[in-house]
C-alpha atoms as a PDB file:
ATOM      1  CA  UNK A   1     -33.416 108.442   9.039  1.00  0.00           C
ATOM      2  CA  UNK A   2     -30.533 107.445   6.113  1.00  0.00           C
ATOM      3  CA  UNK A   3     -30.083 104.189   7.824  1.00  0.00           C
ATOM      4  CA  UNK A   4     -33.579 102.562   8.241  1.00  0.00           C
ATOM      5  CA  UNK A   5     -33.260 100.320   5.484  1.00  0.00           C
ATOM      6  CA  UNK A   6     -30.516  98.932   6.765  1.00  0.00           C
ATOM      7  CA  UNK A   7     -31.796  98.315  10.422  1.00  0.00           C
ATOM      8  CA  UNK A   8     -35.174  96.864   8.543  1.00  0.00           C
ATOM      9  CA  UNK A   9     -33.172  94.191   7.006  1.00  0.00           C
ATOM     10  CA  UNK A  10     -31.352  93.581   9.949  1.00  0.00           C
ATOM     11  CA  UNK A  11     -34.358  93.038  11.725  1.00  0.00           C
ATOM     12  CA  UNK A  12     -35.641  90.484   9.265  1.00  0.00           C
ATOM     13  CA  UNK A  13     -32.590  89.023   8.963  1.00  0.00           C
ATOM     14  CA  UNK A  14     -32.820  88.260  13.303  1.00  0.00           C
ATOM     15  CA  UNK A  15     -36.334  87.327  12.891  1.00  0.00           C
ATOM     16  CA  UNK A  16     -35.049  84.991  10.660  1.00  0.00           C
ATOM     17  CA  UNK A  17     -32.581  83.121  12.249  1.00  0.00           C
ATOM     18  CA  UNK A  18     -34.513  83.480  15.635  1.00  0.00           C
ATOM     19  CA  UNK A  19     -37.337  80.985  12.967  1.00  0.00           C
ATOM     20  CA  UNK A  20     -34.732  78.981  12.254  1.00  0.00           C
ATOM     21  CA  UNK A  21     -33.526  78.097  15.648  1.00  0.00           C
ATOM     22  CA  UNK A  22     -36.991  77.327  17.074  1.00  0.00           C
ATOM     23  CA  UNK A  23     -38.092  75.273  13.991  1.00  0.00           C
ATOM     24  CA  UNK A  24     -34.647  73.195  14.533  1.00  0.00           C
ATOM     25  CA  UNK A  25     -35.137  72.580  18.290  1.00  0.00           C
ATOM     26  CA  UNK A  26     -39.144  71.789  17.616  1.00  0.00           C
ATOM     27  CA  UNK A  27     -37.414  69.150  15.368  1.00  0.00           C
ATOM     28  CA  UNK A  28     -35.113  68.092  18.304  1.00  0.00           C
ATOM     29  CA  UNK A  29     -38.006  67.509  20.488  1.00  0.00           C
ATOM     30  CA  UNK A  30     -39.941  65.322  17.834  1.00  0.00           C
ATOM     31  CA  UNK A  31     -36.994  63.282  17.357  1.00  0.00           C
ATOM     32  CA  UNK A  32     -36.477  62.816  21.125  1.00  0.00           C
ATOM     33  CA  UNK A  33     -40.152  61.793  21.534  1.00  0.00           C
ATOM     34  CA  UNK A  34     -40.029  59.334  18.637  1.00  0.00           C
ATOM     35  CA  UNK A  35     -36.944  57.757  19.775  1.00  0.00           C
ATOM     36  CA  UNK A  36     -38.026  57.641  23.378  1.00  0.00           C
ATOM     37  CA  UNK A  37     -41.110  55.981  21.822  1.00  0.00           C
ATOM     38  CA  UNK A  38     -39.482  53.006  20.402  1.00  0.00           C
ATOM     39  CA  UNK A  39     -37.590  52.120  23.228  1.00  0.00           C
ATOM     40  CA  UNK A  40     -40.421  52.062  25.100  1.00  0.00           C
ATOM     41  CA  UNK A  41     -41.934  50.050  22.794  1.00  0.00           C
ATOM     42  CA  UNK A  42     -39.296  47.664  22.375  1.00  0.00           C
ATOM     43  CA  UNK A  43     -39.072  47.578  26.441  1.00  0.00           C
ATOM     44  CA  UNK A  44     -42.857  46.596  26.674  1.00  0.00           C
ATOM     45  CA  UNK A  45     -42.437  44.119  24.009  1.00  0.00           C
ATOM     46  CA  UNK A  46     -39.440  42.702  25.429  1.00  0.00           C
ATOM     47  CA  UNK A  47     -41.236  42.546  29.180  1.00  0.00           C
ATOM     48  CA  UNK A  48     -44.126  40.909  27.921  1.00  0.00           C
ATOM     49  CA  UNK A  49     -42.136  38.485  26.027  1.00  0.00           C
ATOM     50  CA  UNK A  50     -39.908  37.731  29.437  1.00  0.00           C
ATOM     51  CA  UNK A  51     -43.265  37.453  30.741  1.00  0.00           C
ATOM     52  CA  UNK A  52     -44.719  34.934  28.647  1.00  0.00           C
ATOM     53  CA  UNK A  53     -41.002  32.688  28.999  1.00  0.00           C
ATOM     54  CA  UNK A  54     -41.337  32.902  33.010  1.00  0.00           C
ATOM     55  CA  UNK A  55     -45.329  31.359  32.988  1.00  0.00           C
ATOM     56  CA  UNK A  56     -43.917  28.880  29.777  1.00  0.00           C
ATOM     57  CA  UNK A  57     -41.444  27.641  32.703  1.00  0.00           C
ATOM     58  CA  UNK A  58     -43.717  27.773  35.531  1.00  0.00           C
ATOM     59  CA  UNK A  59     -46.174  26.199  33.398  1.00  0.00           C
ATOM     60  CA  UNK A  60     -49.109  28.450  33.003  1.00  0.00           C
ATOM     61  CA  UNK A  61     -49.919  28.204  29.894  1.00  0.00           C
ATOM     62  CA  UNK A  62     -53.058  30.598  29.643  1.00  0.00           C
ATOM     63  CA  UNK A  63     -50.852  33.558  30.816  1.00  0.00           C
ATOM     64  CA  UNK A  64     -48.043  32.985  27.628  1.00  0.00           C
ATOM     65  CA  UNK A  65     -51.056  33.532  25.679  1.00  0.00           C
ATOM     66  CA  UNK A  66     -51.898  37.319  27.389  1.00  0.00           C
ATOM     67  CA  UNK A  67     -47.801  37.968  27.601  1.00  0.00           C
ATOM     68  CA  UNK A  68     -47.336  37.293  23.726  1.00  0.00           C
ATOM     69  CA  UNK A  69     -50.819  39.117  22.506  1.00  0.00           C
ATOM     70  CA  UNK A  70     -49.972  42.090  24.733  1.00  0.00           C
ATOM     71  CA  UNK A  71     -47.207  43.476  22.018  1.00  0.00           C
ATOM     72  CA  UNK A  72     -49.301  43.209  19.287  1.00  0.00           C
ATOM     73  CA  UNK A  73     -52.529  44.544  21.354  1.00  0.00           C
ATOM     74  CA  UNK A  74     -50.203  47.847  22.296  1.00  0.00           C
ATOM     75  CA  UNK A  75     -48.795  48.080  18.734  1.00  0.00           C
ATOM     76  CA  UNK A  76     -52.718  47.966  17.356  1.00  0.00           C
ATOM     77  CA  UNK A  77     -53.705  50.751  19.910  1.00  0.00           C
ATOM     78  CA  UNK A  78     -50.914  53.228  19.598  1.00  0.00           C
ATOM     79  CA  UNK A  79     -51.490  53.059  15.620  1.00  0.00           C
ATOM     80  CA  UNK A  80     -55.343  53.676  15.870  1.00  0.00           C
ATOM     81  CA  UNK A  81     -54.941  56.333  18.291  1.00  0.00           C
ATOM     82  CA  UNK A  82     -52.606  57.888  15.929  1.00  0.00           C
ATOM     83  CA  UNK A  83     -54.766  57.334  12.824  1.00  0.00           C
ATOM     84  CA  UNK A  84     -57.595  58.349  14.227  1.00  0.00           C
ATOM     85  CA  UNK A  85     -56.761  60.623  17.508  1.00  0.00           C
ATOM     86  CA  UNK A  86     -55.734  63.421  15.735  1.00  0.00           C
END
C-alpha cells in the first residue's frame, strides 16, 4: 500500500480539525452560559431593587430591607456554590 502514509496523515490531520471544532463550540457554549448568567443576575438584582422602591413608596419599610439584601444574599450563594460545589 504506497499511499498509506499519506491517508495516515490525512486522517490525523481530520481528527484534528474535527478537535478543533468541538473545543471551539464547547467554548461557545461557556460563553453563552456566562453571559446568560449575568443578565440574569443583573435582572434579579434589578427586580429586587424595583422591589424594595415599590414597598419604600407604599411604605413598608421591613420589606426594602429583604428587597435590597436579596442581591447580595444571591451574589454570596452563587459564589460559594461555585467555590465549593465543584
Amino acid at each position: 500500500m504506497p499511499d498509506l502514509p499519506e491517508r495516515i496523515v490525512a486522517m490525523v490531520e481530520k481528527e484534528q480539525v474535527h478537535k478543533h471544532n468541538r473545543e471551539n463550540k464547547a467554548m461557545e457554549y461557556i460563553r453563552n452560559d456566562v453571559r446568560r448568567g449575568q443578565i440574569l443576575g443583573a435582572l434579579v438584582s434589578l427586580g429586587s431593587l424595583a422591589t424594595a422602591g415599590f414597598c419604600a413608596w407604599i411604605g413598608a419599610p421591613w420589606i426594602i430591607v429583604l428587597g435590597t439584601i436579596l442581591p447580595g444574599l444571591s451574589t454570596l450563594f452563587y459564589w460559594l456554590l461555585r467555590r465549593f460545589g465543584d
